[in-house]
Protein backbone atom coordinates (compact mmCIF):
# COMPACT_ATOMS: atom_id res chain seq x y z
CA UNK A 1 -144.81 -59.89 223.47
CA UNK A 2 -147.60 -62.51 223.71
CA UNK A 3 -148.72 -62.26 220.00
CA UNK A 4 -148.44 -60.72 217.01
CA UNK A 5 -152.03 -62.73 215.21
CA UNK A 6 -153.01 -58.66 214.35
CA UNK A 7 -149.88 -58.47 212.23
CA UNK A 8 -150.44 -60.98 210.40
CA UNK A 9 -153.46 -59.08 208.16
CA UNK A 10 -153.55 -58.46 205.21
CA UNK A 11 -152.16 -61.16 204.21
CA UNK A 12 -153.17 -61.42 200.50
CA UNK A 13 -151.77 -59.56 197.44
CA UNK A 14 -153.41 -56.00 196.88
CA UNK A 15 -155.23 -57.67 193.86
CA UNK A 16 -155.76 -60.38 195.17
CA UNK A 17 -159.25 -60.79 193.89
CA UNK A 18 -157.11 -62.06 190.66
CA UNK A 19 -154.52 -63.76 191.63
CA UNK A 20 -153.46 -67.49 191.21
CA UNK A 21 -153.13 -68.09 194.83
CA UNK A 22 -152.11 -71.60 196.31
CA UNK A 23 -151.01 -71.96 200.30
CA UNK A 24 -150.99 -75.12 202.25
CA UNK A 25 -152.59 -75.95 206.07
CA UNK A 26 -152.02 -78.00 208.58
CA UNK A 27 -155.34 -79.88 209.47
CA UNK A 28 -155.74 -80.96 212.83
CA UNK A 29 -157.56 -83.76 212.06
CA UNK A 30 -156.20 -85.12 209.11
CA UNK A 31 -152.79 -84.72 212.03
CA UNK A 32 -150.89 -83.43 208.35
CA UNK A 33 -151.07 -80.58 205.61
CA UNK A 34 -153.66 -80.10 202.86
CA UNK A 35 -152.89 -77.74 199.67
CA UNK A 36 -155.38 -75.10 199.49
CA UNK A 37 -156.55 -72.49 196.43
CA UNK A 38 -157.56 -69.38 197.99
CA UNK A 39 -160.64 -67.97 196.14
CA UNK A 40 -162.60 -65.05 197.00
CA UNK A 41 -161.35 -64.65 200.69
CA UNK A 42 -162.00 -68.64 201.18
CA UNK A 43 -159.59 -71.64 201.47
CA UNK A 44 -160.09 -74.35 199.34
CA UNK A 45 -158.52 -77.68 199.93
CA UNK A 46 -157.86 -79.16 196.62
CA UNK A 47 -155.53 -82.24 198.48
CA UNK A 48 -157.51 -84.83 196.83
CA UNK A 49 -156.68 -83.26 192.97
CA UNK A 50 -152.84 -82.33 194.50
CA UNK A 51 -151.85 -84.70 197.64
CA UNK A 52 -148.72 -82.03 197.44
CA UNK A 53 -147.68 -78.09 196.21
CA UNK A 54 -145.05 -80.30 194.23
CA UNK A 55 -148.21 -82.03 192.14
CA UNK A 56 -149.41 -78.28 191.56
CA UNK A 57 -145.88 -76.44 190.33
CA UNK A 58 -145.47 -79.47 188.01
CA UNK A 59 -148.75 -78.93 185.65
CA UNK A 60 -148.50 -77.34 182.68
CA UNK A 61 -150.07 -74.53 183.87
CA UNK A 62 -150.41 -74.38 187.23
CA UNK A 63 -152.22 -71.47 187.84
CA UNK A 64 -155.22 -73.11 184.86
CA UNK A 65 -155.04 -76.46 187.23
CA UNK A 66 -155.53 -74.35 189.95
CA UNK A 67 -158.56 -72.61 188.82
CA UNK A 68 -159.84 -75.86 187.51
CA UNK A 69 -159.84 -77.78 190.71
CA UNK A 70 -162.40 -78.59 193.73
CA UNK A 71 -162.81 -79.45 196.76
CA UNK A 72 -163.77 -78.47 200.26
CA UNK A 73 -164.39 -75.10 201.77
CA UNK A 74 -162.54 -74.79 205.14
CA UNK A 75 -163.70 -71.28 205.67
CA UNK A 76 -162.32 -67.92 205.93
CA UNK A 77 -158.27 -67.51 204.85
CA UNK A 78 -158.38 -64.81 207.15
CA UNK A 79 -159.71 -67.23 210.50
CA UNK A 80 -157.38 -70.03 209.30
CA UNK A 81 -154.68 -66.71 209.77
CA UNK A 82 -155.38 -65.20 213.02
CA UNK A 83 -155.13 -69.06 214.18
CA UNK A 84 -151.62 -68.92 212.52
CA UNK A 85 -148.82 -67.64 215.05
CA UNK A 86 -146.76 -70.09 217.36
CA UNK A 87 -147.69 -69.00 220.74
CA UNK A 88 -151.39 -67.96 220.29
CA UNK A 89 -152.45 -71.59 218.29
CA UNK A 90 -155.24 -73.33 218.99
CA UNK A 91 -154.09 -77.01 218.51
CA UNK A 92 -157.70 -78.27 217.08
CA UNK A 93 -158.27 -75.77 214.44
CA UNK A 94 -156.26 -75.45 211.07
CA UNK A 95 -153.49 -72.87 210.60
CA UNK A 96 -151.35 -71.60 207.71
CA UNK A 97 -148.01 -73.62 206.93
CA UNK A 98 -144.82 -72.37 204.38
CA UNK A 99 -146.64 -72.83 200.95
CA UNK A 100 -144.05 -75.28 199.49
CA UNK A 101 -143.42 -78.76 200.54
CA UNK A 102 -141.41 -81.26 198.13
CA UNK A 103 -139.10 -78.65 196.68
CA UNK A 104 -135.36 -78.06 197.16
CA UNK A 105 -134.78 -74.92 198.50
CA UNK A 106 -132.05 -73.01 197.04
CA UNK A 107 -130.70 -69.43 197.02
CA UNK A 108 -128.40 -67.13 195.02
CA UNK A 109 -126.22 -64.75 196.92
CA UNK A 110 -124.26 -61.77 196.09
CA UNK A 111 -127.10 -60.67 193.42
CA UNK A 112 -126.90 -56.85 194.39
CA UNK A 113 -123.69 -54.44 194.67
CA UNK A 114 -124.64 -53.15 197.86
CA UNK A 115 -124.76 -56.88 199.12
CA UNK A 116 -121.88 -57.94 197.24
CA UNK A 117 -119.85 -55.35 199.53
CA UNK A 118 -121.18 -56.32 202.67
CA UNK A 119 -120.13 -59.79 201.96
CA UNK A 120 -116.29 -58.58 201.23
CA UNK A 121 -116.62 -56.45 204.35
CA UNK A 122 -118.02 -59.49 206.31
CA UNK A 123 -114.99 -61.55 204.84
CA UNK A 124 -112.76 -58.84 205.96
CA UNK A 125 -114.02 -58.16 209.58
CA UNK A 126 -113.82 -62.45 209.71
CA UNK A 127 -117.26 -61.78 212.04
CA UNK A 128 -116.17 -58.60 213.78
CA UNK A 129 -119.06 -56.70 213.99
CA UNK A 130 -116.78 -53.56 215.25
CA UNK A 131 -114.38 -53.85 212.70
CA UNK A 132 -116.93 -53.56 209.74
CA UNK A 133 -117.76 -49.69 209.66
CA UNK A 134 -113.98 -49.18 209.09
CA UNK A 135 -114.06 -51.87 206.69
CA UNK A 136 -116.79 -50.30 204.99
CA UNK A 137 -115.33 -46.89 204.32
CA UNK A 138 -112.22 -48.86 203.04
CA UNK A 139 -113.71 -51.15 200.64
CA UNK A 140 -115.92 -48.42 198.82
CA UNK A 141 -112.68 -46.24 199.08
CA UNK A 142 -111.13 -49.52 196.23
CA UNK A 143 -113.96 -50.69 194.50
CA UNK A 144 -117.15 -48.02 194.51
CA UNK A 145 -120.32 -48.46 195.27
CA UNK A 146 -121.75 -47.96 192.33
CA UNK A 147 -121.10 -51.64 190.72
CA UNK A 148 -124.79 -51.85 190.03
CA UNK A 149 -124.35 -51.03 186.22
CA UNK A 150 -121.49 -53.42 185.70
CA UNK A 151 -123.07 -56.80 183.98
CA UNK A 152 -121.67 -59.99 185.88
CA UNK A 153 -118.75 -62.27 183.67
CA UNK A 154 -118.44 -59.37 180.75
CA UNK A 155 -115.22 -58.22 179.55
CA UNK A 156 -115.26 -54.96 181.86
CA UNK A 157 -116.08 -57.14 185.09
CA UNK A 158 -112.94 -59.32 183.81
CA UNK A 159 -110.93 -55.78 184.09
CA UNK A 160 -112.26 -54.81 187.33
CA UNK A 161 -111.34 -58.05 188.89
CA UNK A 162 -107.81 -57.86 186.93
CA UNK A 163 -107.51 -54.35 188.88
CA UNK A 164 -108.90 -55.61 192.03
CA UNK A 165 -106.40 -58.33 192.25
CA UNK A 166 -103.30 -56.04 191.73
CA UNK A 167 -104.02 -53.54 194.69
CA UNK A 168 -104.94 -57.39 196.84
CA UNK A 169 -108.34 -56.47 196.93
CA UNK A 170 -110.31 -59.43 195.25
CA UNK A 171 -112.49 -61.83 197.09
CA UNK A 172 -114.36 -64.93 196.68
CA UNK A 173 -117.65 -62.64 196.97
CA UNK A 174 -116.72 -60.51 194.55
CA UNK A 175 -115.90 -63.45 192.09
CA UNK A 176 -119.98 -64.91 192.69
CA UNK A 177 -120.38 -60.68 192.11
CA UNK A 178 -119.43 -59.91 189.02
CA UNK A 179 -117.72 -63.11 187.63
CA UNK A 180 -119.77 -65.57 185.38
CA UNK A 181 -120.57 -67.91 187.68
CA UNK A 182 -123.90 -66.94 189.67
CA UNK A 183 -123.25 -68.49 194.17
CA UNK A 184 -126.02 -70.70 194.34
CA UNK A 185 -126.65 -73.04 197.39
CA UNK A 186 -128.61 -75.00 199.39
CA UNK A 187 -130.57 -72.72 201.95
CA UNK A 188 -132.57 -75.38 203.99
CA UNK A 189 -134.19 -78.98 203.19
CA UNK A 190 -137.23 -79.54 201.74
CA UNK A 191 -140.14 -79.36 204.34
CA UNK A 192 -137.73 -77.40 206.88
CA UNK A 193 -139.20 -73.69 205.90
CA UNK A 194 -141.63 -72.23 208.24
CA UNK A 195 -144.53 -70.17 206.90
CA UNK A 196 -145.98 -66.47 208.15
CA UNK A 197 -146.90 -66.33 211.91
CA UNK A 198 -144.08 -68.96 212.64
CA UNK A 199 -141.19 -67.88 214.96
CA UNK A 200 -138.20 -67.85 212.75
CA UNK A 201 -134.84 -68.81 214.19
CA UNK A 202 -131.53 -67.13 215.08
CA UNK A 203 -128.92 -69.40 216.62
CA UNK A 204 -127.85 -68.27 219.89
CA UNK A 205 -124.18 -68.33 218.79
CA UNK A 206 -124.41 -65.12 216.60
CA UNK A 207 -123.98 -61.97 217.86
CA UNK A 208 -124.40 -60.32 214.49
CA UNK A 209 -127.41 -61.34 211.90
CA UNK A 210 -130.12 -59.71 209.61
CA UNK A 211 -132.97 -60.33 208.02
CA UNK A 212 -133.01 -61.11 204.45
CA UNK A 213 -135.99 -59.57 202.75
CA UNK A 214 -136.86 -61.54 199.21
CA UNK A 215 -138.91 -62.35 196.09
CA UNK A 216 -138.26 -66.29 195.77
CA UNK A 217 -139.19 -67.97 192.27
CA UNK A 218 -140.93 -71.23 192.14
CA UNK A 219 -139.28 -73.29 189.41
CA UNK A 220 -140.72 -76.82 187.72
CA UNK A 221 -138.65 -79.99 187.33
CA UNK A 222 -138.06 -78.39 183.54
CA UNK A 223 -136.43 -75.80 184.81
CA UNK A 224 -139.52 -73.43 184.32
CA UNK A 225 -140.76 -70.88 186.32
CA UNK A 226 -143.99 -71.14 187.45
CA UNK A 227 -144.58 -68.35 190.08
CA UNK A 228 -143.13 -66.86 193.25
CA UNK A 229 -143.83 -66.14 196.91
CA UNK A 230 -141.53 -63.94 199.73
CA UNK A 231 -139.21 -64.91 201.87
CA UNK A 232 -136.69 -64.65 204.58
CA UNK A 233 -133.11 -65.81 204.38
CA UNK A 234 -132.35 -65.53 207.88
CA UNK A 235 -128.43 -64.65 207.87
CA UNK A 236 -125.15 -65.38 210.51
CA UNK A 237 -123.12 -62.40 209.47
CA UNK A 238 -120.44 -63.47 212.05
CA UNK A 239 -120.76 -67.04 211.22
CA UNK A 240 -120.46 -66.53 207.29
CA UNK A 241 -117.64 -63.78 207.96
CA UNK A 242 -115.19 -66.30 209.60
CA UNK A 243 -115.06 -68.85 206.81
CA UNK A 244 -117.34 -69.48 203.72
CA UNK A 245 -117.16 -73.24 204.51
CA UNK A 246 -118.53 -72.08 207.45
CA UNK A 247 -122.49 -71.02 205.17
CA UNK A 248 -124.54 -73.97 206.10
CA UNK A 249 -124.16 -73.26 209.68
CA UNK A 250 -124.98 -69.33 208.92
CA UNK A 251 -127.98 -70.29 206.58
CA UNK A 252 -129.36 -73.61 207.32
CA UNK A 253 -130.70 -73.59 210.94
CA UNK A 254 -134.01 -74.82 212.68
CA UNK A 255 -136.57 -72.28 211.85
CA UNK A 256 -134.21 -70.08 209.72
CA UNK A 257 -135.81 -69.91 206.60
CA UNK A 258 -138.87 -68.20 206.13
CA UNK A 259 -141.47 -68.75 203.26
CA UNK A 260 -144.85 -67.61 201.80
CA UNK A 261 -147.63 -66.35 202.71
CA UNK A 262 -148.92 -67.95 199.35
CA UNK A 263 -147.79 -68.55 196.08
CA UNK A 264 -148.81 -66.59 193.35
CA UNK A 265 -148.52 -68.43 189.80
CA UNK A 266 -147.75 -66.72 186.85
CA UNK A 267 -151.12 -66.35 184.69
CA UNK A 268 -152.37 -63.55 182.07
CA UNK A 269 -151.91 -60.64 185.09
CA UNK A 270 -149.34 -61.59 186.83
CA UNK A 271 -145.67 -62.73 185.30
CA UNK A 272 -141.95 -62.71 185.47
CA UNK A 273 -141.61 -59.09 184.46
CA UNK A 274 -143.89 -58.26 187.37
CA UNK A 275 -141.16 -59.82 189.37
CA UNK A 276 -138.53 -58.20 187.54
CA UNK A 277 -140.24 -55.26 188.63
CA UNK A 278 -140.87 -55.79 192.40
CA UNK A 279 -139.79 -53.93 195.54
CA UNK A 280 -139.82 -56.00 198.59
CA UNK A 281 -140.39 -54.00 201.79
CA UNK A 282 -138.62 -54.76 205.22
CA UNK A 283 -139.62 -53.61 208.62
CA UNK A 284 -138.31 -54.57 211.97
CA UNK A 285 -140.08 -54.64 215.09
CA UNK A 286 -138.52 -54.59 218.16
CA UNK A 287 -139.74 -55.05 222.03
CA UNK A 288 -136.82 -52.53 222.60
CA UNK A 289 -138.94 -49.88 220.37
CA UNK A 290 -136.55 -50.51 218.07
CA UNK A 291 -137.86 -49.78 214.68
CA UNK A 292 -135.99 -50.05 211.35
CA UNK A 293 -137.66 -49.95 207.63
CA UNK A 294 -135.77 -51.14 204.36
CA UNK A 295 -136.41 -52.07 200.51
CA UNK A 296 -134.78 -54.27 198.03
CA UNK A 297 -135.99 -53.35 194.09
CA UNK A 298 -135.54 -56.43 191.93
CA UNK A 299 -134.63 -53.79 189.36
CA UNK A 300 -131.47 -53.25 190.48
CA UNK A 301 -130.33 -57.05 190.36
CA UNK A 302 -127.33 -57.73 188.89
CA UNK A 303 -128.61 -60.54 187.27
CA UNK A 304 -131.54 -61.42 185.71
CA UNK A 305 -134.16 -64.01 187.41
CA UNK A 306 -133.99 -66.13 184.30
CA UNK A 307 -130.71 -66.07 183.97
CA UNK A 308 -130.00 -67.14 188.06
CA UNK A 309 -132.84 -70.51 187.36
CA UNK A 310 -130.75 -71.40 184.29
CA UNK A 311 -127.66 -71.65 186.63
CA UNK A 312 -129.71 -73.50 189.68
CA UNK A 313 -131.82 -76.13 187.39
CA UNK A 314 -129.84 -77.72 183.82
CA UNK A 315 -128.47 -81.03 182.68
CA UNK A 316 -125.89 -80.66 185.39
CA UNK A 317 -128.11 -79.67 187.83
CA UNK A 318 -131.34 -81.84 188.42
CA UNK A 319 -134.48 -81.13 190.98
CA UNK A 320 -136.89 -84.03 189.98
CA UNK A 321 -139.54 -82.46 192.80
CA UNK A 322 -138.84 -78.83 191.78
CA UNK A 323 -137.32 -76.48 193.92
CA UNK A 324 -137.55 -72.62 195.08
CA UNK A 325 -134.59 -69.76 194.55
CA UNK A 326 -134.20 -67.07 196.64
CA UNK A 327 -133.00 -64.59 194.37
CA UNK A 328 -130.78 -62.36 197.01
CA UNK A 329 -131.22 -59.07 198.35
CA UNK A 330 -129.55 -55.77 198.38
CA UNK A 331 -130.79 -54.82 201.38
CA UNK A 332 -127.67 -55.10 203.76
CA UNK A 333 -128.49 -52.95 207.73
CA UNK A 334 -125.87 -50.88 209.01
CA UNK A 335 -128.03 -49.06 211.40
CA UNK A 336 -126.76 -48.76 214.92
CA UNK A 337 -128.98 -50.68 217.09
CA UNK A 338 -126.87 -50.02 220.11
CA UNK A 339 -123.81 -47.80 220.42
CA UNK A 340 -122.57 -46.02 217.03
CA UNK A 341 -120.63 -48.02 214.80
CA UNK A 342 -122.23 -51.35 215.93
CA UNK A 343 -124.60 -51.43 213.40
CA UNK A 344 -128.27 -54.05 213.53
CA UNK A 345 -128.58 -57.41 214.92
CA UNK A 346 -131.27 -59.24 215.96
CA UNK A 347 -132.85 -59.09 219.56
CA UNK A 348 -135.37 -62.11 220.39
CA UNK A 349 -138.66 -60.89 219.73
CA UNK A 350 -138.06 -58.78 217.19
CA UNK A 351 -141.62 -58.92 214.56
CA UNK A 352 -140.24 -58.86 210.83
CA UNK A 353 -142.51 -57.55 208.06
CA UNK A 354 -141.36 -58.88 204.43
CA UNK A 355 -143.93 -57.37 201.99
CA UNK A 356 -144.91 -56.76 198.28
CA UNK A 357 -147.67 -55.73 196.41
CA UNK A 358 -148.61 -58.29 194.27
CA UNK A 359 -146.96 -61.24 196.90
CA UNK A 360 -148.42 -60.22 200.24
CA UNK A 361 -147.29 -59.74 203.68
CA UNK A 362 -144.58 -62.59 204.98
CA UNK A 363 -144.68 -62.11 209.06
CA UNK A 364 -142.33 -63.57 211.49
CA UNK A 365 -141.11 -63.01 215.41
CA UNK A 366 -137.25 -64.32 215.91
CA UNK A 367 -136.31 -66.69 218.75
CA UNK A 368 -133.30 -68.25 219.57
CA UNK A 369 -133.17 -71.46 217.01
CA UNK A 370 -133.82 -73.93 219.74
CA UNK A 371 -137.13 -72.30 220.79
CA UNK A 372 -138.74 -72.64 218.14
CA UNK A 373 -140.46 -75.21 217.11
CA UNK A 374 -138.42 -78.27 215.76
CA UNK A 375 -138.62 -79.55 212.46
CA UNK A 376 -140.32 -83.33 213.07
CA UNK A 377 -142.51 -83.47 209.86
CA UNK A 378 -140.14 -84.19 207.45
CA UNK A 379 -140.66 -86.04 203.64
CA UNK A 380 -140.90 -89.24 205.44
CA UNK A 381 -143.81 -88.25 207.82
CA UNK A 382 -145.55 -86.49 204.86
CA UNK A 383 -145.70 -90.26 202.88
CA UNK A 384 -147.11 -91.93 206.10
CA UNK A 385 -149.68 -89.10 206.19
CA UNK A 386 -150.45 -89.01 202.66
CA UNK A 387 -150.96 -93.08 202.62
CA UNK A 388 -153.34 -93.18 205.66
CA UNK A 389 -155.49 -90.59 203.59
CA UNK A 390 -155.62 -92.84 200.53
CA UNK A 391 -154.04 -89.25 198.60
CA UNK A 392 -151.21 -90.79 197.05
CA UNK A 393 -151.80 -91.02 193.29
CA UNK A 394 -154.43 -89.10 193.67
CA UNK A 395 -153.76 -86.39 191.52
CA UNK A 396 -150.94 -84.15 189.99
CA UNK A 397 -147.85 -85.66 189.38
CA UNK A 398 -147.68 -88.09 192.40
């Protein structure tokens, strides 16, 4: 596959003509990233008001400062896009980046029952991928798979895990699953997420992974939320599987966490009930023909958005710069990609489609994690850039 720029459209939310829209750009020859408002098909770069998407989420109202701002117009969103993927870039012009920059990026696992299962089965198989359909049938023999009902940390739960542990069933994901305490953790650094039309990254090692199809919530300093975006939490089932301490080398990898196309702040049209309310779409592409479609309905969380920021950002838990939560999935494959009980993982090349209506379309081909591109531009690298263009305390917050 040479290119995948004619995936990458539409881009934009369906109603997009009213939407709060930030993204950011790399600008060849400012050799660094601008933040851009995206207004009526155009991209705005509003750099000198925000220097970073950091300056933006921290307003009082981002999506009013947003509106409010000006600056120059670099042209169509939709040329900046088909300059956008990897291997079809052309160096001088600009092209879309991950819209968040300062922020810690965080995620919450085990949110869903159907994922909450997988995880016990991937504990169980300790990264067998041929062990797991038996596991499967065996596990939602014990515990159901109907869990989706049960509220996380109330008195039933606490009866269901006493239950659980007599017949030596329990596990540390079903704790995170229906105990009180939410699994919340460190995905990838700040400025490590790639954007839409990046190559995102499997390491070579794992032999069974998925995509992660998700609504992730932009959250203040305060602890407020101030809009959300898509994203992919690229996942080592084998890796996770064979230890727990083992999650930063199934989660955190180069190129392994997917994020954007845009943000969308919360304004009079568009709030956290819309999330509440969202079903992300999945499809995967492969050069094998391979084709596999999925869906993941916030509705069905186990627990609520609010309720999963309140556990990542509080007086024990600081993010001066903000950060972004990935609030899970319950989309979990087990289609056979191969022979019959061997159930999906990646191929390289594979072109994955994360969409939603009101978020966009989130596009990304896989490659091995040490072919594509390394992270260089890190926090320090933004500074230096930021300096030589006279933006720092400019604007925002900075």
């Amino acid at each position: 596959m040479t290119g995948f720029s004619r995936d990458l459209q539409p881009a934009l939310p369906e109603d997009a003509a009213v939407a709060a829209l930030a993204g950011r750009i790399w600008r060849p020859e400012m050799a660094g990233p601008s933040v851009i408002a995206i207004r009526d098909g155009q991209a705005i770069d509003i750099t000198r008001s925000f220097p970073t998407m950091r300056d933006l989420c921290e307003t009082p109202d981002p999506a009013a400062a947003l509106n409010a701002a000006t600056g120059e117009n670099l042209g169509s969103i939709d040329t900046i896009l088909a300059n956008t993927p990897t291997d079809t870039r052309d160096l001088g012009k600009p092209w879309l980046l991950t819209p968040i920059d300062l922020q810690a990026i965080k995620a919450a696992g085990v949110t869903f029952a159907i994922s909450m299962l997988e995880r016990v089965i991937e504990e169980r198989a300790r990264g067998d991928l041929t062990a797991a359909s038996a596991i499967r049938a065996e596990v939602t023999k014990l515990v159901g798979d109907d869990l989706a009902r049960l509220k996380p940390g109330s008195p039933e739960a606490a009866r269901l895990k006493e239950v659980l542990i007599q017949q030596g069933a329990w596990s540390q994901y079903l704790e995170v699953g229906i105990g009180p305490d939410a699994e919340i953790f460190t995905k990838s650094q700040p400025m490590a997420a790639v954007g839409t039309g990046a190559d995102a990254g499997v390491h070579p090692a794992s032999s069974w992974n998925n995509p992660e199809p998700e609504v992730v919530l932009v959250v203040a300093s305060s602890g407020r939320i101030t809009g959300a975006t898509l994203g992919n939490d690229v996942n080592l089932r084998d890796v996770e599987g064979r230890s727990a301490l083992l999650l930063g080398k199934a989660k955190d990898n180069n190129a392994s966490c997917a994020i954007g196309p845009f943000i969308r702040f919360f304004d009079g049209g568009f709030s956290l009930d819309d999330v509440r309310s969202t079903t992300v779409t999945l499809k995967v592409e492969g050069e094998d023909g391979f084709v596999m479609d999925g869906s993941s309905s916030i509705a069905r969380i186990s627990r609520d958005p609010a309720d999963l920021v309140a556990q990542m950002v509080n007086a024990h838990h600081r993010y001066p710069d903000g950060a972004v939560l990935f609030l899970g999935t319950m989309f979990a494959p087990v289609q056979d990609r191969g022979a019959a009980g061997q159930g999906f993982t990646h191929k390289t090349g594979d072109i994955v489609t994360i969409a939603a209506p009101k978020l966009g379309r989130l596009v990304n081909r896989m490659r091995p994690t040490d072919q594509c591109e390394p992270w260089t531009f890190g926090t320090g690298a933004l500074m230096r850039n930021l300096a030589k263009r006279g933006l720092l305390g400019s604007g925002g917050s900075a």
